[in-house]
Protein backbone atom coordinates (compact mmCIF):
# COMPACT_ATOMS: atom_id res chain seq x y z
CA UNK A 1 61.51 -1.48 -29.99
CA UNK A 2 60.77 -5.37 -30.20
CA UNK A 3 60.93 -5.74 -26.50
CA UNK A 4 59.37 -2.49 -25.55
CA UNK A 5 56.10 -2.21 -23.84
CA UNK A 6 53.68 1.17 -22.45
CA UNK A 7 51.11 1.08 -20.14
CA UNK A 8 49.07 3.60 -17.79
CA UNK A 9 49.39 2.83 -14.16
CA UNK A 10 46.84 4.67 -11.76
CA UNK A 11 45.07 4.40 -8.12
CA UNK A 12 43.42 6.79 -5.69
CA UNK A 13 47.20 6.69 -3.29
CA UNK A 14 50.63 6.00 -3.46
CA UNK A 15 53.71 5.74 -0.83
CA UNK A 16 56.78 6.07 -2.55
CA UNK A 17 58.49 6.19 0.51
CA UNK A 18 61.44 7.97 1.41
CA UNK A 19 64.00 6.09 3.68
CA UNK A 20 64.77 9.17 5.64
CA UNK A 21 61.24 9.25 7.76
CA UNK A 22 61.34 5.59 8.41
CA UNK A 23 63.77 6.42 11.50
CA UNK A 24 60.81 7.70 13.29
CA UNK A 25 58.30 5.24 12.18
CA UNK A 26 56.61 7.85 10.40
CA UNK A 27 56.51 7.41 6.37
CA UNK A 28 56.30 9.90 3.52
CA UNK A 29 56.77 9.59 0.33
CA UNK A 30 58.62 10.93 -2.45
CA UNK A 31 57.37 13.35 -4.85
CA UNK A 32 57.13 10.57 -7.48
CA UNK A 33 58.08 7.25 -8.28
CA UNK A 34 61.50 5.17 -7.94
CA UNK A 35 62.82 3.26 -10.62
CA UNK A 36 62.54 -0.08 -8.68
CA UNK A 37 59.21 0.88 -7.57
CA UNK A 38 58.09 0.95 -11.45
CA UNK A 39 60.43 -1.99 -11.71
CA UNK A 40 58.35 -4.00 -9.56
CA UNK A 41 54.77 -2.75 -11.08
CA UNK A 42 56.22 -4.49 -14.65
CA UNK A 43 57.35 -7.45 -13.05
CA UNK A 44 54.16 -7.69 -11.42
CA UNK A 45 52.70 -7.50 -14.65
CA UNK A 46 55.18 -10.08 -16.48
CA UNK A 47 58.27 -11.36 -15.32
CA UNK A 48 60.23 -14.32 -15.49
CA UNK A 49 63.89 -14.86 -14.40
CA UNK A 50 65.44 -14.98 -18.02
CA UNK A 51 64.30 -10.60 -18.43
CA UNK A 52 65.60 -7.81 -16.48
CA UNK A 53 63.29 -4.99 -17.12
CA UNK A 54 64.75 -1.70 -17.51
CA UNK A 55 62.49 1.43 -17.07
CA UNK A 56 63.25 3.85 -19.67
CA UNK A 57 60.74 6.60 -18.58
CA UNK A 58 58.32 7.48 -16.79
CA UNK A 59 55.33 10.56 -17.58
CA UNK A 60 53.52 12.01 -14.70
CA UNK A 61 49.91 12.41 -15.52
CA UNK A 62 47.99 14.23 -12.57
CA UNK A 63 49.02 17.22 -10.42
CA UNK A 64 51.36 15.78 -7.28
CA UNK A 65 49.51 16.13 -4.27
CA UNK A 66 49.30 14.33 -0.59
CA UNK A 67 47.40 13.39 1.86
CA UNK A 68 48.54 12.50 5.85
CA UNK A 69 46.83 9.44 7.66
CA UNK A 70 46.66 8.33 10.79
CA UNK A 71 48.03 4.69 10.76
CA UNK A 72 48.21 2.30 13.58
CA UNK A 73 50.83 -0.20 12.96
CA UNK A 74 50.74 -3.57 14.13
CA UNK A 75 54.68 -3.68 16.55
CA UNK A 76 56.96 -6.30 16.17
CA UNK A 77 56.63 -6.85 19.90
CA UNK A 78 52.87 -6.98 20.14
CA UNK A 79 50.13 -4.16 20.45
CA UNK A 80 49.70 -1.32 18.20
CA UNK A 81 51.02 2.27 18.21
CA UNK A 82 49.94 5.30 16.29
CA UNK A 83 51.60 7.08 13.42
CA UNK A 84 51.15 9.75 10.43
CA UNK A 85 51.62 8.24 6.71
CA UNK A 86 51.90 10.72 4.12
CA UNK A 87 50.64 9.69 0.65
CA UNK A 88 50.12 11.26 -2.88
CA UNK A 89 46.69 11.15 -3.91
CA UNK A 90 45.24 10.14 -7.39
CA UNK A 91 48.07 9.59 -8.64
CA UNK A 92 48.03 8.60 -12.64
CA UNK A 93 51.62 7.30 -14.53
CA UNK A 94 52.76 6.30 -18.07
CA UNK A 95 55.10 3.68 -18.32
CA UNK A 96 57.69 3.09 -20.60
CA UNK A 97 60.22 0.21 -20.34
CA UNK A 98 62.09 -2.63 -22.04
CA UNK A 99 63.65 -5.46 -21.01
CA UNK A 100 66.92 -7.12 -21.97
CA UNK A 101 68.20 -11.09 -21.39
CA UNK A 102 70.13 -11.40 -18.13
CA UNK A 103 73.33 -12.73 -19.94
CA UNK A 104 74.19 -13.70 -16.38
CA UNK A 105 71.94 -16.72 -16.16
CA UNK A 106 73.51 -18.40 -18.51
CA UNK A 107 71.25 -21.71 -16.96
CA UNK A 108 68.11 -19.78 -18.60
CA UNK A 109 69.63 -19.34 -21.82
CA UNK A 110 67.12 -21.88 -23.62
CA UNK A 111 64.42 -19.37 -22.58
CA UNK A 112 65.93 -16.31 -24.59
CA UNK A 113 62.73 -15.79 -27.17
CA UNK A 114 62.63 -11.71 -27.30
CA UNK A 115 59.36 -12.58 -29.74
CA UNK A 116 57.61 -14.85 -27.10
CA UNK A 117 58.43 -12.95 -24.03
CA UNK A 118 57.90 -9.88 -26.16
CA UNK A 119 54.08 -10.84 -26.64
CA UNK A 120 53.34 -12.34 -23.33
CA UNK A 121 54.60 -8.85 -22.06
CA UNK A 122 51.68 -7.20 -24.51
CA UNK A 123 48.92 -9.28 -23.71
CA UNK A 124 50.01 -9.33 -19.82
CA UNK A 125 49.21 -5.37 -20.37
CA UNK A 126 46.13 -5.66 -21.62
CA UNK A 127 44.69 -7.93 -19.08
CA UNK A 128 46.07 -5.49 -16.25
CA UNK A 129 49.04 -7.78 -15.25
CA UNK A 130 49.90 -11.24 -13.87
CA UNK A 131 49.96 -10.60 -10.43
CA UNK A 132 48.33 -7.24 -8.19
CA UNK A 133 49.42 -4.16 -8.68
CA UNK A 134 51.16 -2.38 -5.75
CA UNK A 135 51.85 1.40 -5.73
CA UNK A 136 54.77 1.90 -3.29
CA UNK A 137 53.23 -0.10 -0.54
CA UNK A 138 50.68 -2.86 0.01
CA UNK A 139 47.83 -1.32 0.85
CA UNK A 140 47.81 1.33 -2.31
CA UNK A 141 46.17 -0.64 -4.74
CA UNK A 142 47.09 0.19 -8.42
CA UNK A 143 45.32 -0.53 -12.10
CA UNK A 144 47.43 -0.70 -15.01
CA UNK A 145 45.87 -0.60 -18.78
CA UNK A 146 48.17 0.02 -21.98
CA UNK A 147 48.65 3.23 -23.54
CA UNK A 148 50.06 5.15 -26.22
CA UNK A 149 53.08 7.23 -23.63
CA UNK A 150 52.69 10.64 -25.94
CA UNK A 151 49.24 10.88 -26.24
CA UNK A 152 47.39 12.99 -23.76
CA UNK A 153 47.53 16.18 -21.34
CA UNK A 154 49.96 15.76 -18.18
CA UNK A 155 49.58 18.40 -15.85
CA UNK A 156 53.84 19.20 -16.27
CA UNK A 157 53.55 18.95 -19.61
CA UNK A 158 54.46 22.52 -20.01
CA UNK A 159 56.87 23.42 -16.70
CA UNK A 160 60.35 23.15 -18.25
CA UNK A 161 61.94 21.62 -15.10
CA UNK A 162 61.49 20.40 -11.88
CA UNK A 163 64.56 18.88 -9.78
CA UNK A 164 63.92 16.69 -6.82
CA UNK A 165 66.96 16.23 -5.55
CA UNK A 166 68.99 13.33 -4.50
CA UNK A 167 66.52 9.96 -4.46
CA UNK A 168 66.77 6.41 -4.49
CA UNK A 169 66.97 4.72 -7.85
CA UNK A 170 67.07 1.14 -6.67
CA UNK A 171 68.47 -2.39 -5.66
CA UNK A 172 70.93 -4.28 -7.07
CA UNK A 173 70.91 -7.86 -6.60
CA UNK A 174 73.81 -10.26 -7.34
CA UNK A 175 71.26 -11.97 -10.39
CA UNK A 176 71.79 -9.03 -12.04
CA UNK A 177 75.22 -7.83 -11.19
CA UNK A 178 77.26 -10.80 -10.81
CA UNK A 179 78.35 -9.60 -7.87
CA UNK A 180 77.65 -11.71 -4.27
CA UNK A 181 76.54 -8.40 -2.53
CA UNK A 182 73.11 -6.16 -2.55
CA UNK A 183 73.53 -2.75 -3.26
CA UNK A 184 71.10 0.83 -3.30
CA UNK A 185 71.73 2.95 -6.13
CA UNK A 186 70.95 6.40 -5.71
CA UNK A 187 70.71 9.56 -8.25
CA UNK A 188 69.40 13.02 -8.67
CA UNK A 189 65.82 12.69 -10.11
CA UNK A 190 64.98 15.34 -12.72
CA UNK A 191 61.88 15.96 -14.21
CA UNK A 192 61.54 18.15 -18.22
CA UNK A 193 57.97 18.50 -19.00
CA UNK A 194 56.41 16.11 -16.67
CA UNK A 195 58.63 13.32 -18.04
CA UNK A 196 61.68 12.10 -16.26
CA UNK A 197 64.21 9.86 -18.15
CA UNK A 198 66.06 7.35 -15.60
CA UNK A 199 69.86 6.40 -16.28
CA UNK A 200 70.44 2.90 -16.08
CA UNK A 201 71.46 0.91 -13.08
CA UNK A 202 75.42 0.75 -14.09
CA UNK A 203 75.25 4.35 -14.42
CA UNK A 204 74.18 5.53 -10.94
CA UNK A 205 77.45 6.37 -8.91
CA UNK A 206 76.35 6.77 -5.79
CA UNK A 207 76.50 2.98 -4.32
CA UNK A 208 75.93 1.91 -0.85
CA UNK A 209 76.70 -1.60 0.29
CA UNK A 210 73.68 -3.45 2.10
CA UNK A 211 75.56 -7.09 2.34
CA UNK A 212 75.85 -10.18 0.88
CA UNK A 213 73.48 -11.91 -1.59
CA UNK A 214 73.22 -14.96 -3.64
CA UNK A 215 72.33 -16.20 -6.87
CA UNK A 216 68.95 -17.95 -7.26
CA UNK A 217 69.63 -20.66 -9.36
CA UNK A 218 66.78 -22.94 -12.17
CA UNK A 219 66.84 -25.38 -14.13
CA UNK A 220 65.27 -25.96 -18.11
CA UNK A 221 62.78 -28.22 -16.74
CA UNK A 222 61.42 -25.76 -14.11
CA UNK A 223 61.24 -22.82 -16.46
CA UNK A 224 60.07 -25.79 -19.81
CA UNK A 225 57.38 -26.63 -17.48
CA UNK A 226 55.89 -23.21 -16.29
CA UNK A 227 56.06 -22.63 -20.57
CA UNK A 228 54.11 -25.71 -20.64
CA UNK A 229 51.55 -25.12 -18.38
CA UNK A 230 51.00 -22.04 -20.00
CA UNK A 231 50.27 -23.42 -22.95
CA UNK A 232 48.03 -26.08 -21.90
CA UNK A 233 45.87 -23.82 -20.03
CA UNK A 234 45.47 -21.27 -22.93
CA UNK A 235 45.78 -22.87 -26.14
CA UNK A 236 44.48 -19.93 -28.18
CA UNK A 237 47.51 -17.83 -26.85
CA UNK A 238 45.93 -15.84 -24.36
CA UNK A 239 47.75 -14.85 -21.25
């Protein structure tokens, strides 16, 4: 695909976390990652407001495994207080996603180039992104480097299934829906020799309304400018 891209995301831990053991203030994550959580790794590498990025798949590369911490959060009233984290450790992904034009913003229709974006995306991926890269939570630090998605040993590769149950896909904002609300998509998470192959965001059915939400709107010369200013800073094309 034109406006397809693959990369390798990795880092020593990740915190997928599951909503469930916030209640407690204790955190532990899921058994792998979200679709918004990969979401926001490619938009960290390239986004602008024109794409929606849709992840496609995802391959899991090492053997799951966690790791509890002792954390000492910083209260909202002051002082500190002690709690357990749960992380996977070494953790090792490959990536593969598309995006499509948010036919929505009709205000950002100027910007629909599927080549340009299309090789920004590419040479974002080779430089390790635009912006850091986040596994889950702040202080997981990822790396992301392109790929080829089939090539390789995963450590699933050969274990015909492995179901995980009911998990958060992601959030739906009213850019993207049309809709003046947020919503959390949820689904049942399936893995088929160490690759699992999300449905789309229209496709979840379980919904749960989170409240109202707003469009962000822009103009052409905010987006003409940033376009610009890219330009002028890297002549030769380079990201």
């Amino acid at each position: 695909m034109r406006n397809q891209i693959e990369f390798e995301v990795s880092g020593n831990y990740a915190l997928f976390t599951d909503p469930l053991t916030k209640l407690g203030g204790e955190k532990f994550s899921y058994q792998v990652p979200t679709y918004e959580s990969l979401k926001g790794i490619v938009s960290s590498v390239y986004w602008k407001p024109t794409l929606t990025w849709i992840i496609d798949e995802v391959r899991v590369m090492n053997v799951i495994q966690t790791e509890s911490k002792g954390i000492r959060p910083i209260e909202y009233n002051g002082g500190n207080t002690l709690a357990y984290y749960t992380y996977l450790r070494d953790v090792r992904y490959r990536v593969r996603a598309h995006f499509e034009f948010n036919l929505l913003r009709e205000d950002l229709a100027h910007d629909r180039n599927e080549f340009k974006h299309h090789n920004i995306a590419k040479r974002c991926v080779q430089v390790g992104g635009r912006r850091d890269i986040f596994l889950g939570t702040r202080e997981c630090q990822g790396y992301v480097e392109p790929c080829d998605f089939d090539e390789g040993t995963g450590a699933y590769d050969e274990v015909p299934e492995i179901d995980f149950g009911t998990m958060v896909h992601g959030i739906s904002y009213p850019d993207e829906t049309g809709r003046t609300e947020r919503e959390i998509r949820l689904w049942r998470a399936k893995m088929e020799k160490g690759i699992i192959t999300f449905i789309r965001p229209e496709q979840c059915t379980m919904i749960r309304k989170t409240g109202a939400g707003s469009v962000k709107t822009f103009n052409a010369v905010n987006t003409q400018s940033a376009d610009e200013l890219h330009d002028d800073c890297f002549p030769d094309g380079r990201v």
